[in-house]
N, C-alpha and C. Protein backbone atom coordinates (compact mmCIF):
# COMPACT_ATOMS: atom_id res chain seq x y z
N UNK A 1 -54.59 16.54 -20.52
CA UNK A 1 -53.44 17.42 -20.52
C UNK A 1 -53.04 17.84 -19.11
N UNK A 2 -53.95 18.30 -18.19
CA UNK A 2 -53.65 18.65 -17.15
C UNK A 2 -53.01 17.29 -16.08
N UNK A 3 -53.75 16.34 -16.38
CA UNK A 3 -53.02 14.98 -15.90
C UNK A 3 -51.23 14.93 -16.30
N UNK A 4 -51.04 15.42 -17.33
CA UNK A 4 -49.88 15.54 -17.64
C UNK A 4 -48.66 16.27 -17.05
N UNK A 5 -49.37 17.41 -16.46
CA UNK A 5 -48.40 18.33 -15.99
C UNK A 5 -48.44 18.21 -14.71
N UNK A 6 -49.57 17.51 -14.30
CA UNK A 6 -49.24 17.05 -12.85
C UNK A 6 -48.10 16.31 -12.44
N UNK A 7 -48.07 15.19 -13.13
CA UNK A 7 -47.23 14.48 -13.58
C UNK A 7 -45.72 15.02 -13.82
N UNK A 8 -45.48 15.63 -14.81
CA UNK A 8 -44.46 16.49 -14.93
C UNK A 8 -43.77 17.54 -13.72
N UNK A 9 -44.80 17.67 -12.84
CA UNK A 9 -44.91 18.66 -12.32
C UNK A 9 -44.24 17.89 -10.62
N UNK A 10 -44.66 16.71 -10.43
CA UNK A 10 -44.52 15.82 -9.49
C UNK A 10 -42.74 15.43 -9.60
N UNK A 11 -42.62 15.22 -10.99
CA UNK A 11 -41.52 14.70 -11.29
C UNK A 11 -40.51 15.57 -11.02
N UNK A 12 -40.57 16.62 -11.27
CA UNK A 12 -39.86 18.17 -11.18
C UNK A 12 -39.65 18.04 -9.75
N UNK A 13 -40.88 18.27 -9.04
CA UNK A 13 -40.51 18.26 -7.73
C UNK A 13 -39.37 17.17 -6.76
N UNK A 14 -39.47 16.13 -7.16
CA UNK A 14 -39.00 15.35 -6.91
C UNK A 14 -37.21 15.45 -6.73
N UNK A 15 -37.58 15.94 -8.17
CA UNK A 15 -35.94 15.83 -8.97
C UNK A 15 -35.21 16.99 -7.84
N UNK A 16 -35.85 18.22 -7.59
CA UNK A 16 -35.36 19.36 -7.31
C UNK A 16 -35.30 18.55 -5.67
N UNK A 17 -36.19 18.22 -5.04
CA UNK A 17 -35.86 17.48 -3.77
C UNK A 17 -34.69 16.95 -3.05
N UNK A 18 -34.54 16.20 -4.49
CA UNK A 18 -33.29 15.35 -4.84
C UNK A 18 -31.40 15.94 -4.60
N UNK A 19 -32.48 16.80 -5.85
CA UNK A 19 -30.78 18.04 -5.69
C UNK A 19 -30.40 18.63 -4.44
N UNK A 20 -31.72 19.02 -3.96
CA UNK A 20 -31.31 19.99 -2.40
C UNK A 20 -30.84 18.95 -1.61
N UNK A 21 -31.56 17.49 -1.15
CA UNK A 21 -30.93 17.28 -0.27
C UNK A 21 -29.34 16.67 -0.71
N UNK A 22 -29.18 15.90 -1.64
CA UNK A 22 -27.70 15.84 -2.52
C UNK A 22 -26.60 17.20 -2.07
N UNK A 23 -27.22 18.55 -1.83
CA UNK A 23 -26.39 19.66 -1.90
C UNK A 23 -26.17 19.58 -0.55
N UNK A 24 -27.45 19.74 0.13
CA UNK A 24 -27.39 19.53 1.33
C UNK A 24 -26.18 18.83 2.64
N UNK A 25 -26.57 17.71 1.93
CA UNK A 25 -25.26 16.36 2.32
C UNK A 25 -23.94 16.81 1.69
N UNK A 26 -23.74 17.22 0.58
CA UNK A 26 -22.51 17.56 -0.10
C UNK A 26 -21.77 18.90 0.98
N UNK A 27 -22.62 19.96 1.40
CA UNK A 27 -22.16 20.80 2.28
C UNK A 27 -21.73 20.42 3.66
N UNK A 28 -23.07 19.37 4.11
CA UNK A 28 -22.29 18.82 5.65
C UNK A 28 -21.41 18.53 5.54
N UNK A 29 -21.15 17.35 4.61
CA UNK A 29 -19.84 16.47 4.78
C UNK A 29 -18.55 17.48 5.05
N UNK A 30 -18.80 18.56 3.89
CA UNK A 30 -17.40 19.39 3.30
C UNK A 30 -17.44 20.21 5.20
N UNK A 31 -18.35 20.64 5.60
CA UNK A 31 -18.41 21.03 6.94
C UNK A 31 -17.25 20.19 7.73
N UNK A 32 -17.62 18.77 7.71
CA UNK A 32 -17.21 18.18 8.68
C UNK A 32 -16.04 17.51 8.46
N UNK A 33 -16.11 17.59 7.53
CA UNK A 33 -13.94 17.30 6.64
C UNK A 33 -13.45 18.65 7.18
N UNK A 34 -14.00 19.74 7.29
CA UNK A 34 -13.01 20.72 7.66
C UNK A 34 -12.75 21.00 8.97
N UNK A 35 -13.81 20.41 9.47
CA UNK A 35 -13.52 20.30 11.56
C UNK A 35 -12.93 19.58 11.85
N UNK A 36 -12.19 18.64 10.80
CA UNK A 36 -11.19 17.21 11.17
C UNK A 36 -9.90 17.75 10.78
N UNK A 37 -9.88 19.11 9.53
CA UNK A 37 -8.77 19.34 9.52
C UNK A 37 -8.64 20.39 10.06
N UNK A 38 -9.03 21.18 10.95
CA UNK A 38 -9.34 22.07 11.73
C UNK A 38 -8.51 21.70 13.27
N UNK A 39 -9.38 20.44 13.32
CA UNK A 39 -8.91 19.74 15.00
C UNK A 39 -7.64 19.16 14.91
N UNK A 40 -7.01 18.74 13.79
CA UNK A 40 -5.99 18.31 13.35
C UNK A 40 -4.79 20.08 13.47
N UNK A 41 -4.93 20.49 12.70
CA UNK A 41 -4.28 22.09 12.89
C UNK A 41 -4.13 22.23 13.93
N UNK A 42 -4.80 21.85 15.43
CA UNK A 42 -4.78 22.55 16.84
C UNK A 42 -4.14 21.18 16.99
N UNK A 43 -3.99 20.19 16.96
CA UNK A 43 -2.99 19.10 17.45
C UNK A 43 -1.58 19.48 16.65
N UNK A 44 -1.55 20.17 15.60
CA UNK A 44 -0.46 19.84 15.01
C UNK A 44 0.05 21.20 15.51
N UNK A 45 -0.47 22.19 16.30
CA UNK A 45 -0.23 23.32 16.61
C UNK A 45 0.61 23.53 18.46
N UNK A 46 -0.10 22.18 18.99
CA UNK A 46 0.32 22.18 20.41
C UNK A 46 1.60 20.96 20.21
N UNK A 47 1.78 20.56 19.13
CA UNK A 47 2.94 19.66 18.75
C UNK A 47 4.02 20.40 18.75
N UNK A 48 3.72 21.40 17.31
CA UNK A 48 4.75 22.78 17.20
C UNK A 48 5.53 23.24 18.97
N UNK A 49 4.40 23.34 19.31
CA UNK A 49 4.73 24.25 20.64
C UNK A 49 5.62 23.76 21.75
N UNK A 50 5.35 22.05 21.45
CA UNK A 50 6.49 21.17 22.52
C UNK A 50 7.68 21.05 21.80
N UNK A 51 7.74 21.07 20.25
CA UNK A 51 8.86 20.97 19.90
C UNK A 51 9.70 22.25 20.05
N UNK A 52 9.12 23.19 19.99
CA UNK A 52 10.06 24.80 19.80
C UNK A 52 10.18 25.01 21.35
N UNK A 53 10.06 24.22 22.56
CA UNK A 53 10.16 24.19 23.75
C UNK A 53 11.44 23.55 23.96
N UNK A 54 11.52 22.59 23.36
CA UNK A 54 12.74 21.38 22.83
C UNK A 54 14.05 21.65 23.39
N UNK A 55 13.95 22.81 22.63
CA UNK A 55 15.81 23.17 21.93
C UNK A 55 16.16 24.02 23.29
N UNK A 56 15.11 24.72 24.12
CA UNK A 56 15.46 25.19 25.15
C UNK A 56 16.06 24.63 26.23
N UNK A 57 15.18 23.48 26.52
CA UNK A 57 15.22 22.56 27.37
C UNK A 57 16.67 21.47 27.20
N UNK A 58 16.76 21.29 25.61
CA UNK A 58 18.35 20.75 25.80
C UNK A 58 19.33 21.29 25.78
N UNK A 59 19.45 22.94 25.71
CA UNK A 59 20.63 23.83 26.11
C UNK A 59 20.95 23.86 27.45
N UNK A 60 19.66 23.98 28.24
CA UNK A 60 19.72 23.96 29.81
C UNK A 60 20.74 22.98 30.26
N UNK A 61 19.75 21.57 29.90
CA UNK A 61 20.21 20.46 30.45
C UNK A 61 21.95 19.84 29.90
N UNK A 62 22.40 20.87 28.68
CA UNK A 62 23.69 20.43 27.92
C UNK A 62 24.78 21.48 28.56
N UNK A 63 24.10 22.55 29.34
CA UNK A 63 24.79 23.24 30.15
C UNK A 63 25.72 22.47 31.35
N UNK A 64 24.96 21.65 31.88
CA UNK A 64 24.99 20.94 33.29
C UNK A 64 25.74 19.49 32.76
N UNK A 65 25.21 18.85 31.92
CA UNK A 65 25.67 17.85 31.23
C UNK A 65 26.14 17.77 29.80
N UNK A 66 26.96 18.28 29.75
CA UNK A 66 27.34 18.42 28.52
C UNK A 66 28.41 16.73 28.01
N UNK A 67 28.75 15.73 28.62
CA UNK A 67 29.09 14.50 28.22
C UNK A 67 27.72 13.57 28.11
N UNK A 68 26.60 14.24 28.05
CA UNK A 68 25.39 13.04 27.88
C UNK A 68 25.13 13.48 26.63
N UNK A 69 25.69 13.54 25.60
CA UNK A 69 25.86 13.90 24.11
C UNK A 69 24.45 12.75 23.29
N UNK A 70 24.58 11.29 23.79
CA UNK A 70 23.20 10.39 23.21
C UNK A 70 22.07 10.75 23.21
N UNK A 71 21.83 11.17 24.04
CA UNK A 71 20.83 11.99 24.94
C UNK A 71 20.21 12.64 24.04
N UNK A 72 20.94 14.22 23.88
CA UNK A 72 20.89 15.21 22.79
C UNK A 72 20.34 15.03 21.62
N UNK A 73 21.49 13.91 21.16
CA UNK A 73 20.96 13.11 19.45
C UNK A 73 19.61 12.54 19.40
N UNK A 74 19.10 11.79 20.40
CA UNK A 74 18.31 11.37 20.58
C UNK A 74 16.82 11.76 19.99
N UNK A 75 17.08 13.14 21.17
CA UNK A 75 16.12 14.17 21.32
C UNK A 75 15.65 15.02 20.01
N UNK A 76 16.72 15.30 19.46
CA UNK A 76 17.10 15.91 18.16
C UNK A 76 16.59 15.15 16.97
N UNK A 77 16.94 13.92 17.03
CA UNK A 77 16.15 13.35 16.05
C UNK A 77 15.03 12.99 15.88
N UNK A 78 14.24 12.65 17.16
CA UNK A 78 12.88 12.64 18.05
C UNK A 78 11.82 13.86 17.17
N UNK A 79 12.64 14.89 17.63
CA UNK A 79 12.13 16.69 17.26
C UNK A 79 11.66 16.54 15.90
N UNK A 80 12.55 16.22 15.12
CA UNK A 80 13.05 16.45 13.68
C UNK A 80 11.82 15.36 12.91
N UNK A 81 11.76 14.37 13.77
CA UNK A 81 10.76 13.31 12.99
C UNK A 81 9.29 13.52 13.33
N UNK A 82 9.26 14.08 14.88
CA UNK A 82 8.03 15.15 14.89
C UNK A 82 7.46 15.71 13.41
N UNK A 83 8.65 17.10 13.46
CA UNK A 83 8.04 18.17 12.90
C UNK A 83 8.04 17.53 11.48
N UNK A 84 8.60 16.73 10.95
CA UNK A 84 8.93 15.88 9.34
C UNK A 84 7.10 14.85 9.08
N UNK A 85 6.27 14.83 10.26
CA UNK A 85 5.26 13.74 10.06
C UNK A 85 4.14 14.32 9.38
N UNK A 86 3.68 13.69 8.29
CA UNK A 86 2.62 13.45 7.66
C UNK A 86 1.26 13.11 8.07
N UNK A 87 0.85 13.09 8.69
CA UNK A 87 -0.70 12.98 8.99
C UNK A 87 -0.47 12.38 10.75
N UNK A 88 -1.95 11.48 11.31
CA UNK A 88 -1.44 11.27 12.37
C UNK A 88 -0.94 10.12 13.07
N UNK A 89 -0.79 9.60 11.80
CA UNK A 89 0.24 8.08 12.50
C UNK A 89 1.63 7.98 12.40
N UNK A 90 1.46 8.80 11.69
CA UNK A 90 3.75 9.08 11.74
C UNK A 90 4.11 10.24 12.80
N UNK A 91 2.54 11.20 13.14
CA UNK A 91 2.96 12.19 14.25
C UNK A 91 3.10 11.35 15.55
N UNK A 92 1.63 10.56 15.68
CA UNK A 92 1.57 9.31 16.27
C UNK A 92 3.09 8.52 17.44
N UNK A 93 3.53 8.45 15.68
CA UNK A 93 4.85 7.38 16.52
C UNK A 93 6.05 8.49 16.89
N UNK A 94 6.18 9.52 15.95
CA UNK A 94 7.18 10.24 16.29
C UNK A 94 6.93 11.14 17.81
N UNK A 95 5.75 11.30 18.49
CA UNK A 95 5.35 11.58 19.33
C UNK A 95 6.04 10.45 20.68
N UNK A 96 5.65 9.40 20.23
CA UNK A 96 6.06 8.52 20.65
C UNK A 96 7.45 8.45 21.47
N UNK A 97 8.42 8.71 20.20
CA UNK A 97 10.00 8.47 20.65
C UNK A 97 10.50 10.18 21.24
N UNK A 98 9.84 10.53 20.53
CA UNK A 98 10.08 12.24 21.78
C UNK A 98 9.72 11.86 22.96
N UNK A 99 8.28 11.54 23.24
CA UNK A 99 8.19 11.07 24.74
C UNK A 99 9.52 10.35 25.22
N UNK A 100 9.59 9.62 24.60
CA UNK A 100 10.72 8.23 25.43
C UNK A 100 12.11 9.55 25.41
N UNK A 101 12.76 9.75 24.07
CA UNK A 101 13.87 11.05 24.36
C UNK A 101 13.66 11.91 25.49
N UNK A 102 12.69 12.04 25.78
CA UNK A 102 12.60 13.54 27.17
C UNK A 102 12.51 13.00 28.22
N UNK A 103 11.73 11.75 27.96
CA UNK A 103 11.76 10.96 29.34
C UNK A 103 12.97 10.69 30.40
N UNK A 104 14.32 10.33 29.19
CA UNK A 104 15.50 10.19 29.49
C UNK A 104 16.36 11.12 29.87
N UNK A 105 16.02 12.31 29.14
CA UNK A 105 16.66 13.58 29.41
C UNK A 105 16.48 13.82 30.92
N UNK A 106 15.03 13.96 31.29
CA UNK A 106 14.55 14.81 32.55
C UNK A 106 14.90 13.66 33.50
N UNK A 107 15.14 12.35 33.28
CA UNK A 107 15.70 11.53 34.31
C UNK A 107 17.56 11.73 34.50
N UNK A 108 17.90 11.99 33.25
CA UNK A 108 19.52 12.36 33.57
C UNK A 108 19.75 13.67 34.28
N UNK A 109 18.56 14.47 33.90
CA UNK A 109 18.43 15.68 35.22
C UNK A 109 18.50 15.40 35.98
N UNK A 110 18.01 14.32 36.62
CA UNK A 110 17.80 14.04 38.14
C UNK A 110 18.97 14.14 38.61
N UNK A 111 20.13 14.01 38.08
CA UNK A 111 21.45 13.43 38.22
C UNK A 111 22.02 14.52 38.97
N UNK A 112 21.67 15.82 38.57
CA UNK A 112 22.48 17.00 38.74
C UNK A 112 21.58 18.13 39.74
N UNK A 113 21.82 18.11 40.51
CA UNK A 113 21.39 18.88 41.59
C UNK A 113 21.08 20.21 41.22
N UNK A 114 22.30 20.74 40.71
CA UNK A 114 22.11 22.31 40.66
C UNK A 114 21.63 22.47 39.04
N UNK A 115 21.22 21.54 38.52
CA UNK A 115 20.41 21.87 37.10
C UNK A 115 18.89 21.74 37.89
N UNK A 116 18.69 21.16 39.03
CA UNK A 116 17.55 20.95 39.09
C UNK A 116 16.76 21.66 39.71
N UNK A 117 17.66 22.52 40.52
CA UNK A 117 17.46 24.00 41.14
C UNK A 117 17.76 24.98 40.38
N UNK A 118 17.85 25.13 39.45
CA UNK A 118 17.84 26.13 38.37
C UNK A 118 16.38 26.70 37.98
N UNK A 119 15.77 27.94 38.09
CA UNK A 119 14.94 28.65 37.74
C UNK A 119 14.61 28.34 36.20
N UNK A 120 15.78 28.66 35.24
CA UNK A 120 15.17 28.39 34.02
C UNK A 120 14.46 26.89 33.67
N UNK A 121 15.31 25.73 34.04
CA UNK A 121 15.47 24.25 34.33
C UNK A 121 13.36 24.30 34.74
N UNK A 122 13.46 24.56 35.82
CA UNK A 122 12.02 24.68 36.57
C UNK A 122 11.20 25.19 35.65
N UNK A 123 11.03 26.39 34.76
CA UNK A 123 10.11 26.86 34.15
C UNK A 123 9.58 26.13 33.07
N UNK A 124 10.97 25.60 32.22
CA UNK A 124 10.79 25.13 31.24
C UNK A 124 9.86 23.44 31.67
N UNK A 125 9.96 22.97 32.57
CA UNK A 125 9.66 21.92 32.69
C UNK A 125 8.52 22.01 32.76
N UNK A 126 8.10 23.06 33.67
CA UNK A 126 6.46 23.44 34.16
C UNK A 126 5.95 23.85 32.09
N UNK A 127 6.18 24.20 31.63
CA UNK A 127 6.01 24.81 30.98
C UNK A 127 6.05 23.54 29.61
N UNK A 128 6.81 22.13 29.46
CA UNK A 128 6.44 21.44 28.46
C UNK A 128 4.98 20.63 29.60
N UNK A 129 5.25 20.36 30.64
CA UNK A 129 4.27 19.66 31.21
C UNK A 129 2.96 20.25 30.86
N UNK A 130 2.91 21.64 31.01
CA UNK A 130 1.46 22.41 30.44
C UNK A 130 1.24 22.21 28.91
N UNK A 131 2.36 21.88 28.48
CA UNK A 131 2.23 21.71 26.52
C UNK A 131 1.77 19.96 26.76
N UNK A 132 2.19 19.22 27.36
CA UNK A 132 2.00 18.30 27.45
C UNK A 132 0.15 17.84 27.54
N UNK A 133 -0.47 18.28 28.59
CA UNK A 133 -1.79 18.56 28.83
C UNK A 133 -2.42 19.25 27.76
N UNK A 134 -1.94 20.04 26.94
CA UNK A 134 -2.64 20.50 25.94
C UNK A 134 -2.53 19.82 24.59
N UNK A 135 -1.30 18.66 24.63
CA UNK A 135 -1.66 17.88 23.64
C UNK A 135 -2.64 17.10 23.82
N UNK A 136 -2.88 16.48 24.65
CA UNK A 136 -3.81 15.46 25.66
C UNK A 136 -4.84 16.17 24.81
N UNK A 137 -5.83 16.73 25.52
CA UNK A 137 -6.65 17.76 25.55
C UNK A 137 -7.35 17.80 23.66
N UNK A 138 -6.09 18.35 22.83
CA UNK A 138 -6.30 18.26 21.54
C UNK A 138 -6.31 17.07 21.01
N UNK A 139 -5.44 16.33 21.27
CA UNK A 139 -5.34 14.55 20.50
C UNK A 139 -6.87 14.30 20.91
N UNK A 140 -7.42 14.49 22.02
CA UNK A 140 -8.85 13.79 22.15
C UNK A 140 -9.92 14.35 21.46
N UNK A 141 -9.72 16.36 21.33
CA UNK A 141 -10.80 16.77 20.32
C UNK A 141 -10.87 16.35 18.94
N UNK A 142 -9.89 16.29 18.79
CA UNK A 142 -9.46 15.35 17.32
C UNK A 142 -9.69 14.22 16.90
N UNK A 143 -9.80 13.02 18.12
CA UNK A 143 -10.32 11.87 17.54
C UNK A 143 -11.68 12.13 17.59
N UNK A 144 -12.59 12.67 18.42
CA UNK A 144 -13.81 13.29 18.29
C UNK A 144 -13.99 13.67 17.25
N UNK A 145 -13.73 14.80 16.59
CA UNK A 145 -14.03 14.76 15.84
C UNK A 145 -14.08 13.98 14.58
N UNK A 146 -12.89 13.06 14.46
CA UNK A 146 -12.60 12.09 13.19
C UNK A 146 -13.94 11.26 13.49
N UNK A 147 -14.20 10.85 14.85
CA UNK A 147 -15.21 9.86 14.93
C UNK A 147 -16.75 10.36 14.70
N UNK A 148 -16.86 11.25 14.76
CA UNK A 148 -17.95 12.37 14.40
C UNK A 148 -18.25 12.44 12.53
N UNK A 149 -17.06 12.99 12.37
CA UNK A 149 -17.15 12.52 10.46
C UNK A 149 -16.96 11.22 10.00
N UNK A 150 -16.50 10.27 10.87
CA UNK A 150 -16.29 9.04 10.02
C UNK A 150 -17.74 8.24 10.32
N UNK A 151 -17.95 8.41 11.11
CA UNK A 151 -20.12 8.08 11.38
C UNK A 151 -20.82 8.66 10.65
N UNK A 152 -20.60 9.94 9.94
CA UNK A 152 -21.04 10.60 9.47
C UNK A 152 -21.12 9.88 7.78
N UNK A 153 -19.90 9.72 7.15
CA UNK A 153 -20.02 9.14 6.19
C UNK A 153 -20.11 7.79 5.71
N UNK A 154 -20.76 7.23 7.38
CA UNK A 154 -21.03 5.72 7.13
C UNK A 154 -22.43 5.93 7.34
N UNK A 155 -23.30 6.48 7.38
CA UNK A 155 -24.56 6.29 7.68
C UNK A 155 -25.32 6.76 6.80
N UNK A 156 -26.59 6.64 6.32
CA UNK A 156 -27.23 6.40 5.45
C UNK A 156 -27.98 7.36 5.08
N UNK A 157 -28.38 8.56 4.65
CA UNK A 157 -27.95 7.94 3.38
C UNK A 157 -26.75 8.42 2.60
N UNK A 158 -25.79 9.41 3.87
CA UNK A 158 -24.78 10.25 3.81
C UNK A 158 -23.74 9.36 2.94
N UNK A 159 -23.96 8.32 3.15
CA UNK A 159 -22.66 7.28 2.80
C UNK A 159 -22.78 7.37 1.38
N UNK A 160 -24.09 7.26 0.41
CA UNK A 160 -24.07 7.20 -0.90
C UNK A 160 -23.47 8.70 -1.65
N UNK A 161 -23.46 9.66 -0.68
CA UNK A 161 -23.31 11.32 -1.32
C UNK A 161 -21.26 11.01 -1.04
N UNK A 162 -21.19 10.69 0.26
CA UNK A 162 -19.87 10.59 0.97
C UNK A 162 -18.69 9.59 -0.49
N UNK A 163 -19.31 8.58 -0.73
CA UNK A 163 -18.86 7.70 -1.82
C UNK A 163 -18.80 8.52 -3.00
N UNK A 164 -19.38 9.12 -3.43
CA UNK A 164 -19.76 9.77 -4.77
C UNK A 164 -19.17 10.78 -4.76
N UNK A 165 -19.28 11.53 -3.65
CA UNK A 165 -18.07 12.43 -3.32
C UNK A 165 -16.73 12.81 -3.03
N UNK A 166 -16.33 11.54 -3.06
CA UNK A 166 -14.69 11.50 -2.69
C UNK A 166 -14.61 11.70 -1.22
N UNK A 167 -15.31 11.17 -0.37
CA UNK A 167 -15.04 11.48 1.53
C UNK A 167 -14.67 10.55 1.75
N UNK A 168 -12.71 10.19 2.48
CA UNK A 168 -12.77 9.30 2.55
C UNK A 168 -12.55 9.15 4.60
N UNK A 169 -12.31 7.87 4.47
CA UNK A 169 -12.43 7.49 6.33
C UNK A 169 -11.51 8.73 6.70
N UNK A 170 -11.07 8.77 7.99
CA UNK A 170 -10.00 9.57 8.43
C UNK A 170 -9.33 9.07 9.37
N UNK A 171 -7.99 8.64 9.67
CA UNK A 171 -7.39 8.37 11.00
C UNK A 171 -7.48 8.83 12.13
N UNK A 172 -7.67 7.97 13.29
CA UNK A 172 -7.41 8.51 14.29
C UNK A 172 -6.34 8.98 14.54
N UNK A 173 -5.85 9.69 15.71
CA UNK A 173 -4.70 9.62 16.40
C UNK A 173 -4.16 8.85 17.70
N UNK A 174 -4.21 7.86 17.26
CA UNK A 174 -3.64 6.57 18.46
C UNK A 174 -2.14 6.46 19.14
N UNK A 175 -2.12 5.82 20.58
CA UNK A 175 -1.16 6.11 21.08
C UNK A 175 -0.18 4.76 20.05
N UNK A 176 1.07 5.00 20.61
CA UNK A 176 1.70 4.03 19.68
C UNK A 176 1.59 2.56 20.80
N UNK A 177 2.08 1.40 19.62
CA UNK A 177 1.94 0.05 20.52
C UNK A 177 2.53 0.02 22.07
N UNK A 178 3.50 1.03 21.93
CA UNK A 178 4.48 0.70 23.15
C UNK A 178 4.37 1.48 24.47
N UNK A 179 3.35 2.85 24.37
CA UNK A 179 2.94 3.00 25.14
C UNK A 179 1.75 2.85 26.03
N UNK A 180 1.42 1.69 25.46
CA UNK A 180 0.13 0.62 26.67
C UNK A 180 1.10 0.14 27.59
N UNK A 181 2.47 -0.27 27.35
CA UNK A 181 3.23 -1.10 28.38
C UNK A 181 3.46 -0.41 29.58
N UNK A 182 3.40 -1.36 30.31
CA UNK A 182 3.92 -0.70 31.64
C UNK A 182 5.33 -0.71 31.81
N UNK A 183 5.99 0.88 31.64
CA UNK A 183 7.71 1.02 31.88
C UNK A 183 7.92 0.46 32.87
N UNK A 184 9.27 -0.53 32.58
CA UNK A 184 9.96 -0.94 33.87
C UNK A 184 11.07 -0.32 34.42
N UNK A 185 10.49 -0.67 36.22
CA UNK A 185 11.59 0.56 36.75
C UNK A 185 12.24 -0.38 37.80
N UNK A 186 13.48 0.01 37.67
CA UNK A 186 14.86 -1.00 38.41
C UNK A 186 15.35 0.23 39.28
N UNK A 187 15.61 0.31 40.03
CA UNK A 187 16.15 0.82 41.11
C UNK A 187 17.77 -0.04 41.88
N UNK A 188 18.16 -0.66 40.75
CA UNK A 188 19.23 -1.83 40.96
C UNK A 188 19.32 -2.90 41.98
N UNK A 189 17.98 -2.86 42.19
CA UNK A 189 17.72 -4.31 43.34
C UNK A 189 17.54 -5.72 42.80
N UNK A 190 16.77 -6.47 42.84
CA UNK A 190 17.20 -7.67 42.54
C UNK A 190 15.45 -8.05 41.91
């Protein structure tokens, strides 16, 4: 009899082993799904911050230039497909064509002297360039972290709790195809 409950008793243990570390893993994971959407919130937060910078920056510049109307649209639609993106490959690309929209803008600045000596003109610029660095900054804590949980639920024996659990991969946030290229710059020479 007592052989028995050893037995029983082994088995119990086991089982309960089982459960803790099962719970165990079930809590990291949920931990580390929420530091991805956590790090994600602070990218999607210094996004916010360049876009609501936006509208400033093209009043300035529509002050001074008010016939570069493409420009504007551009920018505007750029903004709009920003703040409209779904996770981080549509922020990704829409990030993307804002870059290229502002790029164009702050080069048609160049155009105008006294927009470019303008105090407000100056602040605002200093001021997406610092939003700029702080996307930097976040886009990288963010893939960190994705790469942090997505190791996480590939490794062993996390991967069998991760599967069973509904954890699935997570995207990075990658630059888009077109900004690996090197922009070409013409200066109208030959």
């Amino acid at each position: 009899m007592s052989r028995t409950w050893i037995v029983v008793g082994v088995v119990v243990l086991l089982v309960l082993g089982i459960a803790a570390m099962g719970v165990g893993q079930y809590n990291g994971l949920v931990q580390a799904r929420e530091g991805v959407d956590a790090s994600w919130a602070q990218v999607d937060n210094v996004l916010q911050r360049r876009a609501d910078l936006i509208p400033n920056l093209v009043e300035t510049v529509r002050g001074y230039a008010s016939h570069e109307r493409e420009i504007f649209t551009q920018v505007a639609d750029a903004r709009s497909r920003l703040l409209g993106a779904r996770g981080p490959e549509e922020a990704a690309e829409a990030s993307q064509a804002l870059d290229s929209a502002l790029g164009r803008l702050l080069a048609i600045a160049e155009n105008y002297p006294q927009l470019r000596a303008s105090e407000q003109f100056t602040r605002l610029q200093d001021e997406l360039a610092g939003t700029e660095n702080r996307i930097a900054v976040e886009r990288r804590r963010y893939n960190e972290t994705v790469r942090d949980y997505n190791a996480r639920i590939s490794t062993f024996p996390t991967n069998l709790f991760a599967g069973m659990f509904g954890f699935p991969r997570r995207e990075y946030f990658e630059a888009d195809v077109g900004a690996r290229e090197v922009p070409r710059v013409d200066f109208g020479g030959e």
